[in-house]
N, C-alpha and C. Protein backbone atom coordinates (compact mmCIF):
# COMPACT_ATOMS: atom_id res chain seq x y z
N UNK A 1 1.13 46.46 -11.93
CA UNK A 1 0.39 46.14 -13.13
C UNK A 1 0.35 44.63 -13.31
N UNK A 2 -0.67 44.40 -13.74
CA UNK A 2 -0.83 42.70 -13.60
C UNK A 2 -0.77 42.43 -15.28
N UNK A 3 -0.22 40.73 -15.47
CA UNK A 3 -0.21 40.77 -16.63
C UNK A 3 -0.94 39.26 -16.88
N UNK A 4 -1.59 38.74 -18.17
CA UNK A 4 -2.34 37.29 -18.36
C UNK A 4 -0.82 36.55 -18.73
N UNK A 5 -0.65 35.19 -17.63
CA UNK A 5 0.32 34.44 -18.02
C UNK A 5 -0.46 32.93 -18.50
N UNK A 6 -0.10 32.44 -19.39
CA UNK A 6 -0.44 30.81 -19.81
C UNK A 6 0.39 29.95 -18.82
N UNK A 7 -0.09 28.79 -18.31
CA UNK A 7 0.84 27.76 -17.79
C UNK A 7 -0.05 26.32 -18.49
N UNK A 8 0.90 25.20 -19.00
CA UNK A 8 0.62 24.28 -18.75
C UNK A 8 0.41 23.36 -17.81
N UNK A 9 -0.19 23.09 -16.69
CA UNK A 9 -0.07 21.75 -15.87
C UNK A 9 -0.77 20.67 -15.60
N UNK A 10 -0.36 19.68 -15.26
CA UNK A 10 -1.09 18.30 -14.89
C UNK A 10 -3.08 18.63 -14.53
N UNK A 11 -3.74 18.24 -15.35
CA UNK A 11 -4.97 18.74 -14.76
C UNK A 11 -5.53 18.31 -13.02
N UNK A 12 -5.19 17.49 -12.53
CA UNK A 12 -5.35 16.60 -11.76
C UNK A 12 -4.24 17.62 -9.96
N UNK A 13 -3.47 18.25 -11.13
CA UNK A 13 -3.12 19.62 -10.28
C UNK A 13 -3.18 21.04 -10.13
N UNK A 14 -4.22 21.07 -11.43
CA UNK A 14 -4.92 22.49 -10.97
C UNK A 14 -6.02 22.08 -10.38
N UNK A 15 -7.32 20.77 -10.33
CA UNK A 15 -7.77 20.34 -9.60
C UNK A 15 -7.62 21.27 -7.89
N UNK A 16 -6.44 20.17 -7.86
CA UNK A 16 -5.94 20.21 -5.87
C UNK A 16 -5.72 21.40 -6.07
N UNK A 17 -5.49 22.36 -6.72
CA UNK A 17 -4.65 23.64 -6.35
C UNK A 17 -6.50 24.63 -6.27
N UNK A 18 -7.41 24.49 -7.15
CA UNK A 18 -8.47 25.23 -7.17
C UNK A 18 -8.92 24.68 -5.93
N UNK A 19 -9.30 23.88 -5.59
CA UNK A 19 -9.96 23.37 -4.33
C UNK A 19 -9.22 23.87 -3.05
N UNK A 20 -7.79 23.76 -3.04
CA UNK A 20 -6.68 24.70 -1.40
C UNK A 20 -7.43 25.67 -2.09
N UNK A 21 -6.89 26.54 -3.18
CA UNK A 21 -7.25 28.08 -3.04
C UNK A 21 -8.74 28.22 -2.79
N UNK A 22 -9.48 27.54 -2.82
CA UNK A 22 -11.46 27.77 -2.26
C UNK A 22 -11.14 27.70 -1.29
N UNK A 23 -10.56 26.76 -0.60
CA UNK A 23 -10.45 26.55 1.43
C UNK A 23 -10.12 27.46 2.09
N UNK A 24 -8.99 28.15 1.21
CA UNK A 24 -8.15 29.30 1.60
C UNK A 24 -9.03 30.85 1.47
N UNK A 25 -9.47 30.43 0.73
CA UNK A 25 -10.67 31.73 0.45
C UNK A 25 -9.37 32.60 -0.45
N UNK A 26 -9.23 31.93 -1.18
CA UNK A 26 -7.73 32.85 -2.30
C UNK A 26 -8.05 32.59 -3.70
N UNK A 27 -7.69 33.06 -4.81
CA UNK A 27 -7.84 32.61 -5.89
C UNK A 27 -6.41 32.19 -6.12
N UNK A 28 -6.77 31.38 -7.85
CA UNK A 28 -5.28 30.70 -7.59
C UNK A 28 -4.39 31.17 -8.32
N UNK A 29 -4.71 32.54 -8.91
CA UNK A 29 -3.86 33.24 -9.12
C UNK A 29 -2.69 34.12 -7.97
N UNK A 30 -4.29 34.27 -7.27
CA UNK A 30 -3.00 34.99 -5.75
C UNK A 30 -1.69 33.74 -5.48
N UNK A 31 -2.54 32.45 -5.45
CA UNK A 31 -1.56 31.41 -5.12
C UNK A 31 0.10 31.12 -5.77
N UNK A 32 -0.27 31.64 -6.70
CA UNK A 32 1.02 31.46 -8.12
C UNK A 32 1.59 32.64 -8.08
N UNK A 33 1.18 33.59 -7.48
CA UNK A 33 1.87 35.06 -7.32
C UNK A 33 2.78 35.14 -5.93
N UNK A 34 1.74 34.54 -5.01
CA UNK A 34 2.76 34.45 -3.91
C UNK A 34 3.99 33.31 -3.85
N UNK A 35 3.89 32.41 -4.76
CA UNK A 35 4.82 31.14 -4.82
C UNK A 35 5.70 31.79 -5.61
N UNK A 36 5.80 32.66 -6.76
CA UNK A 36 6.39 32.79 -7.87
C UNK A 36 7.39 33.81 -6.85
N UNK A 37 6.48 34.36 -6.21
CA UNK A 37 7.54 36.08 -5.50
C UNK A 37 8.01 35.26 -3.77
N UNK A 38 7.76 34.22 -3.55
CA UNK A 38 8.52 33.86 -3.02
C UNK A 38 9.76 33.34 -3.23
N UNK A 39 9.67 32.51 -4.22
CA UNK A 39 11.13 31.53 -5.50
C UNK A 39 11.95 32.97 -5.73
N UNK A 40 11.28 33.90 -6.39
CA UNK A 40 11.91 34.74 -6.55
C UNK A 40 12.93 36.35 -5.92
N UNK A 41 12.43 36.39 -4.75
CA UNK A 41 12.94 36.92 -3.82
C UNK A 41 14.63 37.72 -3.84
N UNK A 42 14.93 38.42 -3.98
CA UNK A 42 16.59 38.49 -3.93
C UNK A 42 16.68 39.10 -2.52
N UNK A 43 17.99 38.80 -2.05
CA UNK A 43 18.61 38.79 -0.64
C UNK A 43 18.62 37.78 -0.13
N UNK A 44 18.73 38.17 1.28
CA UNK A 44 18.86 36.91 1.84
C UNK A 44 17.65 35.55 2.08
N UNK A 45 17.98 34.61 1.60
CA UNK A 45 17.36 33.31 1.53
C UNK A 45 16.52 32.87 2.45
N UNK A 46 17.50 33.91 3.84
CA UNK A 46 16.77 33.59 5.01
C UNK A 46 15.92 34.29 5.38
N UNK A 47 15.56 35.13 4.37
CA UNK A 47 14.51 35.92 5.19
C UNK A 47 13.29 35.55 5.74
N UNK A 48 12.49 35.90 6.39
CA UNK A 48 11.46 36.00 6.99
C UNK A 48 10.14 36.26 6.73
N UNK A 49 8.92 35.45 6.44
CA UNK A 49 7.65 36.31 6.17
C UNK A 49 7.20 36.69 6.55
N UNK A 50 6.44 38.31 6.79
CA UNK A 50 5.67 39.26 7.68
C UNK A 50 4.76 38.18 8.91
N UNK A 51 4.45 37.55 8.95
CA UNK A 51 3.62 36.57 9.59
C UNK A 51 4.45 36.01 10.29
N UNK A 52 5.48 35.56 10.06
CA UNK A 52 6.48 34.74 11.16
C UNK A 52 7.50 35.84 11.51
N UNK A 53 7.78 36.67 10.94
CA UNK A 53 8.43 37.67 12.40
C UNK A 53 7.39 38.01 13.33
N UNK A 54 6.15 38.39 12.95
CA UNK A 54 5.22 38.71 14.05
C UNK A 54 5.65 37.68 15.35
N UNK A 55 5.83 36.61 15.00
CA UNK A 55 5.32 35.71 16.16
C UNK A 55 6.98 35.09 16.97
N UNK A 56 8.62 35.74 15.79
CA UNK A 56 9.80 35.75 16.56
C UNK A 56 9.78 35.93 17.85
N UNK A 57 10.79 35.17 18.50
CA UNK A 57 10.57 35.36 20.01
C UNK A 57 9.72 35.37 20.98
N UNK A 58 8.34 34.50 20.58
CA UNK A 58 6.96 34.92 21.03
C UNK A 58 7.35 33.84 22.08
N UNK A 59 8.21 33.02 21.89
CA UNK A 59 8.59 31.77 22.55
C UNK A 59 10.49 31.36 23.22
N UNK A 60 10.56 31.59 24.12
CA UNK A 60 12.16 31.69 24.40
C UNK A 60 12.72 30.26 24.91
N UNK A 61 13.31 29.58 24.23
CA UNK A 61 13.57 28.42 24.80
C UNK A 61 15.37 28.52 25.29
N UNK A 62 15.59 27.37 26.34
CA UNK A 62 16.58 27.53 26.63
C UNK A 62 17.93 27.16 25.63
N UNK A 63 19.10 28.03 26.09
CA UNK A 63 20.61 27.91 25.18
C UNK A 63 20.92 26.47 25.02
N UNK A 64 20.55 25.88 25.44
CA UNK A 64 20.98 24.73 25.54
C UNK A 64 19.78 23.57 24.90
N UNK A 65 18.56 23.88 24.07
CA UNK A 65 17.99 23.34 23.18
C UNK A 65 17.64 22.70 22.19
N UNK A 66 17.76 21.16 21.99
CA UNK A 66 18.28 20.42 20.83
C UNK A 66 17.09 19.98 20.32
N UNK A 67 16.79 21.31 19.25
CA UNK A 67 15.47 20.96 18.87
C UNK A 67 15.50 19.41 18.18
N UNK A 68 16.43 18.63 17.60
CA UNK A 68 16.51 17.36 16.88
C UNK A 68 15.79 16.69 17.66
N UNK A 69 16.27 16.28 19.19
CA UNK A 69 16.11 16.11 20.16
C UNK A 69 14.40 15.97 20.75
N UNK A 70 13.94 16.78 20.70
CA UNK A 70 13.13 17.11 20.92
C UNK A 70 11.47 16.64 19.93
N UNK A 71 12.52 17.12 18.70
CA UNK A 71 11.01 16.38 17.80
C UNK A 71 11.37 15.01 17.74
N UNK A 72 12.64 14.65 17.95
CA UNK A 72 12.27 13.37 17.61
C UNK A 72 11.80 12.20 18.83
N UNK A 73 11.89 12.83 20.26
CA UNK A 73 10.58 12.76 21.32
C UNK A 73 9.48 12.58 21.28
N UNK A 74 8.86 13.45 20.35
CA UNK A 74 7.90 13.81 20.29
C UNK A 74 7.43 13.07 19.34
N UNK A 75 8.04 12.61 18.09
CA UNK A 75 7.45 11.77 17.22
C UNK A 75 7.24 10.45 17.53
N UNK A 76 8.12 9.98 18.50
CA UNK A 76 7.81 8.75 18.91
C UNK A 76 6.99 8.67 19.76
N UNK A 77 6.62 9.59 21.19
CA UNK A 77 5.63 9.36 21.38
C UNK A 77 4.08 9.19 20.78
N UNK A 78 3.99 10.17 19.49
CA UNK A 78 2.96 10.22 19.24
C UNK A 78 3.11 8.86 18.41
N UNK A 79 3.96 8.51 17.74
CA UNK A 79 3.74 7.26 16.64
C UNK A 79 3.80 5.72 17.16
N UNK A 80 4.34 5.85 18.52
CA UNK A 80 4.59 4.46 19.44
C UNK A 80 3.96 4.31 20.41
């Protein structure tokens, strides 16, 4: 059951927020529903969103992998 909630915010950020949710092809209510039930969530913290377990393990890197390592490779190449 859906219910009408009031929010106050910065106009200048429902702005940016109507314009993502057009890009997105979402309204920005979906947007505030999925943010709100994400914050809100009980269990574990770590859980997972249907979309990124799909794609767990899609990629196996080796035991010995320092992802730190790695992006920070990568950032310098691209930034230097």
């Amino acid at each position: 059951m859906s219910t009408k909630l009031t929010l106050t915010v910065e106009k200048s950020v429902i702005e940016r927020a109507k314009s993502y949710a057009k890009s997105t092809g979402r309204s920005l209510s979906e947007l505030v529903e999925s943010y709100l039930e994400t914050i809100t969530q009980e269990g574990d913290e770590e859980q997972l969103s249907p979309k990124l377990k799909k794609i767990v393990g899609a990629v196996k890197l080796p035991k010995n992998f320092d992802e730190k390592k790695e992006l920070r490779a990568y950032l310098e190449k691209k930034h230097l």
